[in-house]
N, C-alpha and C. Protein backbone atom coordinates (compact mmCIF):
# COMPACT_ATOMS: atom_id res chain seq x y z
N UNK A 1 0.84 -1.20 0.00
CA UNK A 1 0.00 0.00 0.00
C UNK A 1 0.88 1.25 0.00
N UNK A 2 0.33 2.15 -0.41
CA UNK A 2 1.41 3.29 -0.93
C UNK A 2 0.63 4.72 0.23
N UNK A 3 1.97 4.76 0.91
CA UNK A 3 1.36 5.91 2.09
C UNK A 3 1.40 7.32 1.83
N UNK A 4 0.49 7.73 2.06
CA UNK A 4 0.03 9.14 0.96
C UNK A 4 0.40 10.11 1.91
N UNK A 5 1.35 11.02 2.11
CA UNK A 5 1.37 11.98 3.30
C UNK A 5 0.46 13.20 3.15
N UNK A 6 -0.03 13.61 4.26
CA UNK A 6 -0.73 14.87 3.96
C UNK A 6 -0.35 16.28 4.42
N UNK A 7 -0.12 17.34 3.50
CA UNK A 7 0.44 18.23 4.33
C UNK A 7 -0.86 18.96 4.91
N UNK A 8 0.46 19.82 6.28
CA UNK A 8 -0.50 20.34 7.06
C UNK A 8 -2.18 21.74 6.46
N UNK A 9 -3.10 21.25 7.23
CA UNK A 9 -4.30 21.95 7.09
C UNK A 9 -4.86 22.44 8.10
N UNK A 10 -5.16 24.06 8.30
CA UNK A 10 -5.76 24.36 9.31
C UNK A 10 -7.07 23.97 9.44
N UNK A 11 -7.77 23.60 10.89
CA UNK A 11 -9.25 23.16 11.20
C UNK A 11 -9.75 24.43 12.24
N UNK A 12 -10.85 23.91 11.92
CA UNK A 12 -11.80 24.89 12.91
C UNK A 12 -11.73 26.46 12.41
N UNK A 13 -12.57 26.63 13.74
CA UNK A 13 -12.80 28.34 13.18
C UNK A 13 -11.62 29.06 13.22
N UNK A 14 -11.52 30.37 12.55
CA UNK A 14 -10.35 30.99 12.52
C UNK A 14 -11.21 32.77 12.42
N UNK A 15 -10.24 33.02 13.31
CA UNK A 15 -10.14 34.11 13.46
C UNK A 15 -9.22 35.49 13.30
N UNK A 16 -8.98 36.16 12.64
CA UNK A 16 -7.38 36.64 12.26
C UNK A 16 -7.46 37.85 13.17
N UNK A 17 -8.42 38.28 13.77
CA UNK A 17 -8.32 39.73 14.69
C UNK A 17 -8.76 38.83 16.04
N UNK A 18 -7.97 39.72 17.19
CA UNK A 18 -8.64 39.02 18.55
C UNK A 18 -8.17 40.16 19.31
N UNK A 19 -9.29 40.40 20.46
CA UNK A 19 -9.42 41.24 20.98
C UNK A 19 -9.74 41.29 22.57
N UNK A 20 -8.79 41.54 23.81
CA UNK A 20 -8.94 40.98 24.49
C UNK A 20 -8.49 41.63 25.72
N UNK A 21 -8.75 41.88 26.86
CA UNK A 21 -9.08 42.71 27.97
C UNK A 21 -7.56 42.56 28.36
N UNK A 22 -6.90 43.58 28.56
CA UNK A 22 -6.02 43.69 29.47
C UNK A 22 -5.61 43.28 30.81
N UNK A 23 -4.59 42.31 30.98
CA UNK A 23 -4.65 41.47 32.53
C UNK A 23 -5.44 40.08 32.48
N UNK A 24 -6.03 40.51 30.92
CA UNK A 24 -6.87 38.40 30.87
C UNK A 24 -6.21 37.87 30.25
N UNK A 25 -7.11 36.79 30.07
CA UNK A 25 -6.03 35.58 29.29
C UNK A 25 -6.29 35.57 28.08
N UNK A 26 -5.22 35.34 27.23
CA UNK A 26 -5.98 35.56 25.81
C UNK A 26 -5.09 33.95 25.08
N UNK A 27 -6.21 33.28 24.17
CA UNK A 27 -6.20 32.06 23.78
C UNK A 27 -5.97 32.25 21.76
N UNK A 28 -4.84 32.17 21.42
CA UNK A 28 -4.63 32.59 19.89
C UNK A 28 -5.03 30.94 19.11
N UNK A 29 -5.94 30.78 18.37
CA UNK A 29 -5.98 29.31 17.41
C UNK A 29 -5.25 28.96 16.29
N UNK A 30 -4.48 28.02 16.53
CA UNK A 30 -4.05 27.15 15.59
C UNK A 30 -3.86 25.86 15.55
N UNK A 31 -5.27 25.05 14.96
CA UNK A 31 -5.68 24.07 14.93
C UNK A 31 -5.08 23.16 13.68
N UNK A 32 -4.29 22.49 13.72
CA UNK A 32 -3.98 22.04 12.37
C UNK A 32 -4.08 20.45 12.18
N UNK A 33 -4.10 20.04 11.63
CA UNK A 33 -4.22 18.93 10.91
C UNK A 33 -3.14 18.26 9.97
N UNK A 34 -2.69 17.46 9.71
CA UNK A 34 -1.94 16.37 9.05
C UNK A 34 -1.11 15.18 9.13
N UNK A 35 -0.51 14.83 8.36
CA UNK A 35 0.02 13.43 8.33
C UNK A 35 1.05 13.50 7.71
N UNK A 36 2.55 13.13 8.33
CA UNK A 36 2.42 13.05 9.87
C UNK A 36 2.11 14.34 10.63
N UNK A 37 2.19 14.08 11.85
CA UNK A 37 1.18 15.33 12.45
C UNK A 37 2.31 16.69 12.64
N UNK A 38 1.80 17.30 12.45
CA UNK A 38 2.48 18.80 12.30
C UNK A 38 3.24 19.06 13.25
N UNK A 39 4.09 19.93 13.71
CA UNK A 39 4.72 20.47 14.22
C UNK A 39 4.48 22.10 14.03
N UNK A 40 4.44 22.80 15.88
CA UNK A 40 3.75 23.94 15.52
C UNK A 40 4.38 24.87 16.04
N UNK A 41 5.08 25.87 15.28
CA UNK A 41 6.06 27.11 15.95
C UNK A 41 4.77 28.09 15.72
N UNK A 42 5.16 29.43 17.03
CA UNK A 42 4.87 30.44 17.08
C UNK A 42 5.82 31.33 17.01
N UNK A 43 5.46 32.61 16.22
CA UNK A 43 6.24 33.34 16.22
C UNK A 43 5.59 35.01 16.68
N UNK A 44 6.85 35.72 16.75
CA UNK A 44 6.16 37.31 16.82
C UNK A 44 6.88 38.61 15.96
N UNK A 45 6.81 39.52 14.72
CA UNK A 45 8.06 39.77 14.56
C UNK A 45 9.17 39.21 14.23
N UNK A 46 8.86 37.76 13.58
CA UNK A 46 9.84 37.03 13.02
C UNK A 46 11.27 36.67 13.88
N UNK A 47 10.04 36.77 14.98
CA UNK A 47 11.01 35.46 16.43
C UNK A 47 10.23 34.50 17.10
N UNK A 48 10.82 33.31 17.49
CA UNK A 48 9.85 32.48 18.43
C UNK A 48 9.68 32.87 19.17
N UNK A 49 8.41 32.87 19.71
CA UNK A 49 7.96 32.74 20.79
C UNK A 49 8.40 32.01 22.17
N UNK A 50 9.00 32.28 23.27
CA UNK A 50 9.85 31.45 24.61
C UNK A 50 8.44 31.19 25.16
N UNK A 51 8.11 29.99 25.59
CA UNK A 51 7.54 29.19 25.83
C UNK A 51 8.25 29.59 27.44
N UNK A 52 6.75 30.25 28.23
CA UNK A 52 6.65 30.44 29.79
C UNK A 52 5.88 29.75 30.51
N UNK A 53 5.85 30.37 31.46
CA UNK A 53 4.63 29.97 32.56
C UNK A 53 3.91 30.55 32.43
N UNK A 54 3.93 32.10 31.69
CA UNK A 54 2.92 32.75 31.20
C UNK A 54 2.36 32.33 29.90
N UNK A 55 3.39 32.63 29.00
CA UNK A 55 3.32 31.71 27.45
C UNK A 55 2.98 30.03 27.70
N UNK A 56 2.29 29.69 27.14
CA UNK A 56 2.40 28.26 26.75
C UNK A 56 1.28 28.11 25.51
N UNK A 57 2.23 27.02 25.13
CA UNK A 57 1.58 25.98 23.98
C UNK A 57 1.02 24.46 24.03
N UNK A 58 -0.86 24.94 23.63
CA UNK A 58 -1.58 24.01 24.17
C UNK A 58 -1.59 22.82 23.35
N UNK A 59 -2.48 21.53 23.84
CA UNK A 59 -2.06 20.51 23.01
C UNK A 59 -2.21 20.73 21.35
N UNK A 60 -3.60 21.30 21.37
CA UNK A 60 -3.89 21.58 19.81
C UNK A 60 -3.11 22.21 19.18
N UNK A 61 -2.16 23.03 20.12
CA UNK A 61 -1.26 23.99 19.11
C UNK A 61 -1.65 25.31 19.50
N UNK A 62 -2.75 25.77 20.11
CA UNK A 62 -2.77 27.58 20.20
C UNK A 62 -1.92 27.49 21.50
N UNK A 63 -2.08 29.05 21.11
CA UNK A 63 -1.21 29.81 21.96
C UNK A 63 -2.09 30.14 23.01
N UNK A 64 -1.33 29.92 24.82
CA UNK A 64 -2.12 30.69 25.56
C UNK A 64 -1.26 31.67 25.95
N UNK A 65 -1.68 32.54 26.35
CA UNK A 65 -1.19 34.11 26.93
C UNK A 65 -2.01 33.98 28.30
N UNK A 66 -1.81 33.92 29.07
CA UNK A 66 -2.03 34.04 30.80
C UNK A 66 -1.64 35.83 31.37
N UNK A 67 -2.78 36.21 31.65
CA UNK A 67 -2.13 37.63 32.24
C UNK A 67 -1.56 38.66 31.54
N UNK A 68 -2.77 38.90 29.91
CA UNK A 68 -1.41 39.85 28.87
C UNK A 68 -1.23 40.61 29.44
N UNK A 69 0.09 41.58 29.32
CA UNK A 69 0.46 42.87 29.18
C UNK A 69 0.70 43.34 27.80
N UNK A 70 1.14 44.72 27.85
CA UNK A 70 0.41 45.70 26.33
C UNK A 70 1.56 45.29 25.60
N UNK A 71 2.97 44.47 25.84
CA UNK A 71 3.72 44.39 25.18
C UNK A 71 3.02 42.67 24.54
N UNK A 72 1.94 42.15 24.83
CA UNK A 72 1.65 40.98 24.26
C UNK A 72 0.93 41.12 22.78
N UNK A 73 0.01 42.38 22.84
CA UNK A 73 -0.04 43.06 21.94
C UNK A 73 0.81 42.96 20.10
N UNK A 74 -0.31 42.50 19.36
CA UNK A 74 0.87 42.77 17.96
C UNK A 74 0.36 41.36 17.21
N UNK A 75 1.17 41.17 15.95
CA UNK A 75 1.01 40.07 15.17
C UNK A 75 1.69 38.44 15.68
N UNK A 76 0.97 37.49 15.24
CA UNK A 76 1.54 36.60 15.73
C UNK A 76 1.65 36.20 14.37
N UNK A 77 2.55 34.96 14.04
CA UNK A 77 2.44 34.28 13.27
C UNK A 77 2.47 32.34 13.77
N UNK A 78 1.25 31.63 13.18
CA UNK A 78 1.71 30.42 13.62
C UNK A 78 1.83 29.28 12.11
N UNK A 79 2.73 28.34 12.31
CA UNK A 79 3.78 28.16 11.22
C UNK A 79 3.20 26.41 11.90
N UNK A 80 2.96 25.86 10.82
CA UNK A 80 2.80 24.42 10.99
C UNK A 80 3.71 23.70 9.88
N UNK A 81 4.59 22.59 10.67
CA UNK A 81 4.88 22.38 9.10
C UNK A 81 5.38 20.13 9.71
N UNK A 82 5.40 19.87 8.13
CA UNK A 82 5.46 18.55 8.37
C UNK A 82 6.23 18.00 7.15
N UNK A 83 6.67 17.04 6.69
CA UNK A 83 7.41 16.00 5.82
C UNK A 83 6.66 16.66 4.67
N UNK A 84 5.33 17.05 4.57
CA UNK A 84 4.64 17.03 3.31
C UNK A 84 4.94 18.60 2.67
N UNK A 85 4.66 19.44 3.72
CA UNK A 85 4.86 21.07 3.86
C UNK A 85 4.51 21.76 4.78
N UNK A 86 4.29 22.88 4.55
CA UNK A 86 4.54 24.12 5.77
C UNK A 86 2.98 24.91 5.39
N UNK A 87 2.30 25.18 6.46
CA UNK A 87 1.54 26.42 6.20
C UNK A 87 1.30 27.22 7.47
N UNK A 88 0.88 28.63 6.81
CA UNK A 88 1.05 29.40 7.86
C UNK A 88 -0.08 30.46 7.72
N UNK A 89 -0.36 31.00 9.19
CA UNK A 89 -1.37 31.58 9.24
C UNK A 89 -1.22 33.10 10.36
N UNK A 90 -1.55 34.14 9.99
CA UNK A 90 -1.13 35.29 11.49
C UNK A 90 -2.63 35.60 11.55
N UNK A 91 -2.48 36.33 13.01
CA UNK A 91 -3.39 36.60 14.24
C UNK A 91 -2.96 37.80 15.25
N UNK A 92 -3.57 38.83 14.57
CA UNK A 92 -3.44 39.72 15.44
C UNK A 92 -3.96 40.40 17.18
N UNK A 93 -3.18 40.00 17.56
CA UNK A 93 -3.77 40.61 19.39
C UNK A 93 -4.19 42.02 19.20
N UNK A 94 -5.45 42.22 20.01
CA UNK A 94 -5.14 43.92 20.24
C UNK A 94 -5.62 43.82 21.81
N UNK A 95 -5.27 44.33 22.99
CA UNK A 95 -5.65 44.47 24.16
C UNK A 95 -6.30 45.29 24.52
N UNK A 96 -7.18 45.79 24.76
CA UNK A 96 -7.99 46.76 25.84
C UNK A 96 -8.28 46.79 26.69
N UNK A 97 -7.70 48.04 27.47
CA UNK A 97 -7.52 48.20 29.23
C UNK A 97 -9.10 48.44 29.37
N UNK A 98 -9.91 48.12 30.40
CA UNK A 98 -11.45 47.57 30.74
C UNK A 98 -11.28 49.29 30.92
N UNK A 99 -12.53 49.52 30.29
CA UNK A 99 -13.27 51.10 30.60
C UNK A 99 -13.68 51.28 32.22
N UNK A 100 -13.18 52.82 32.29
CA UNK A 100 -13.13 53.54 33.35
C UNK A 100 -14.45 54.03 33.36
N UNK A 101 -15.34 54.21 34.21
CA UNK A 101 -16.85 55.26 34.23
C UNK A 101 -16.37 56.43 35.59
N UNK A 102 -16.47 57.09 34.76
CA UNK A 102 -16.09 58.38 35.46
C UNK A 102 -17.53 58.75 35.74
N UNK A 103 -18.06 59.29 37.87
CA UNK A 103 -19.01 59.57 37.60
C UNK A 103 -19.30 61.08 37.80
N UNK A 104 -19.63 61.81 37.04
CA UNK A 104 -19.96 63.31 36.71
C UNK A 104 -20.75 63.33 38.09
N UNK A 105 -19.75 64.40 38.81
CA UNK A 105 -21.03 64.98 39.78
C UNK A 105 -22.36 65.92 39.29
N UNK A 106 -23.67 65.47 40.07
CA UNK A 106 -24.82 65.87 39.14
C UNK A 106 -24.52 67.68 39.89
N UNK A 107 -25.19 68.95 39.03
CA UNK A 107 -25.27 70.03 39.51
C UNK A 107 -26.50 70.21 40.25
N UNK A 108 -26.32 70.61 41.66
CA UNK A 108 -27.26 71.14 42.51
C UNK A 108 -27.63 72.38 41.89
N UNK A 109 -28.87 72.05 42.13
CA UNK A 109 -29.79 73.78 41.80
C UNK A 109 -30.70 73.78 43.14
N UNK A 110 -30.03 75.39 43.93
CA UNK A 110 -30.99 75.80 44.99
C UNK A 110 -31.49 77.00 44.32
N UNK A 111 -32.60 76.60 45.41
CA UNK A 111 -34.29 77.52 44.78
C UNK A 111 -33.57 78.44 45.58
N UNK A 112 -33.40 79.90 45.19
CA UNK A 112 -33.50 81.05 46.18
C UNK A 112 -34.34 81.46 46.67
């Protein structure tokens, strides 16, 4: 029998913008698929990604971010690649610090 390799294919939903509260956790997807099974770099800026206690890489392959700060912020790129080929896909973070409500003191009006 003649073994057919498959190169890698992204699955599931995809999202290329993500948007995500400052101080949370933010979860980047890259779901991939193939035969043999992929191998999955992250990158940022055309560097890997160091794999923390904050950073980590889940089984499926995304990226978790634990606790962003504004420097987590920016493009990612995630890079699958296998015997067959390489594909690649980016995902941009944007963070937003949770809105402030400022409350306007109301103006008193006395009756003279």
């Amino acid at each position: 029998s003649v073994y057919v390799k498959e190169p890698p294919i992204f699955d599931g939903d995809f999202n290329p913008n993500h948007i995500e509260s400052l101080g949370g956790n933010a979860i980047l997807n890259c779901e991939v698929r193939g035969d043999p099974s992929p191998t999955i770099q992250w990158s940022k800026k055309g560097i890997h990604i160091q794999i923390t206690n904050r950073i980590r890489q889940l089984h499926n392959g995304s990226l978790a971010i634990y606790g962003t700060v504004n420097e987590d912020a920016g493009n990612y790129k995630c890079i699958a690649t296998n015997d067959a080929g390489v594909v690649e896909r980016s995902v941009t973070l944007t963070l937003q610090s949770s809105p402030v409500f400022t409350v306007e003191p109301m103006d008193t009006i006395a009756d003279a």
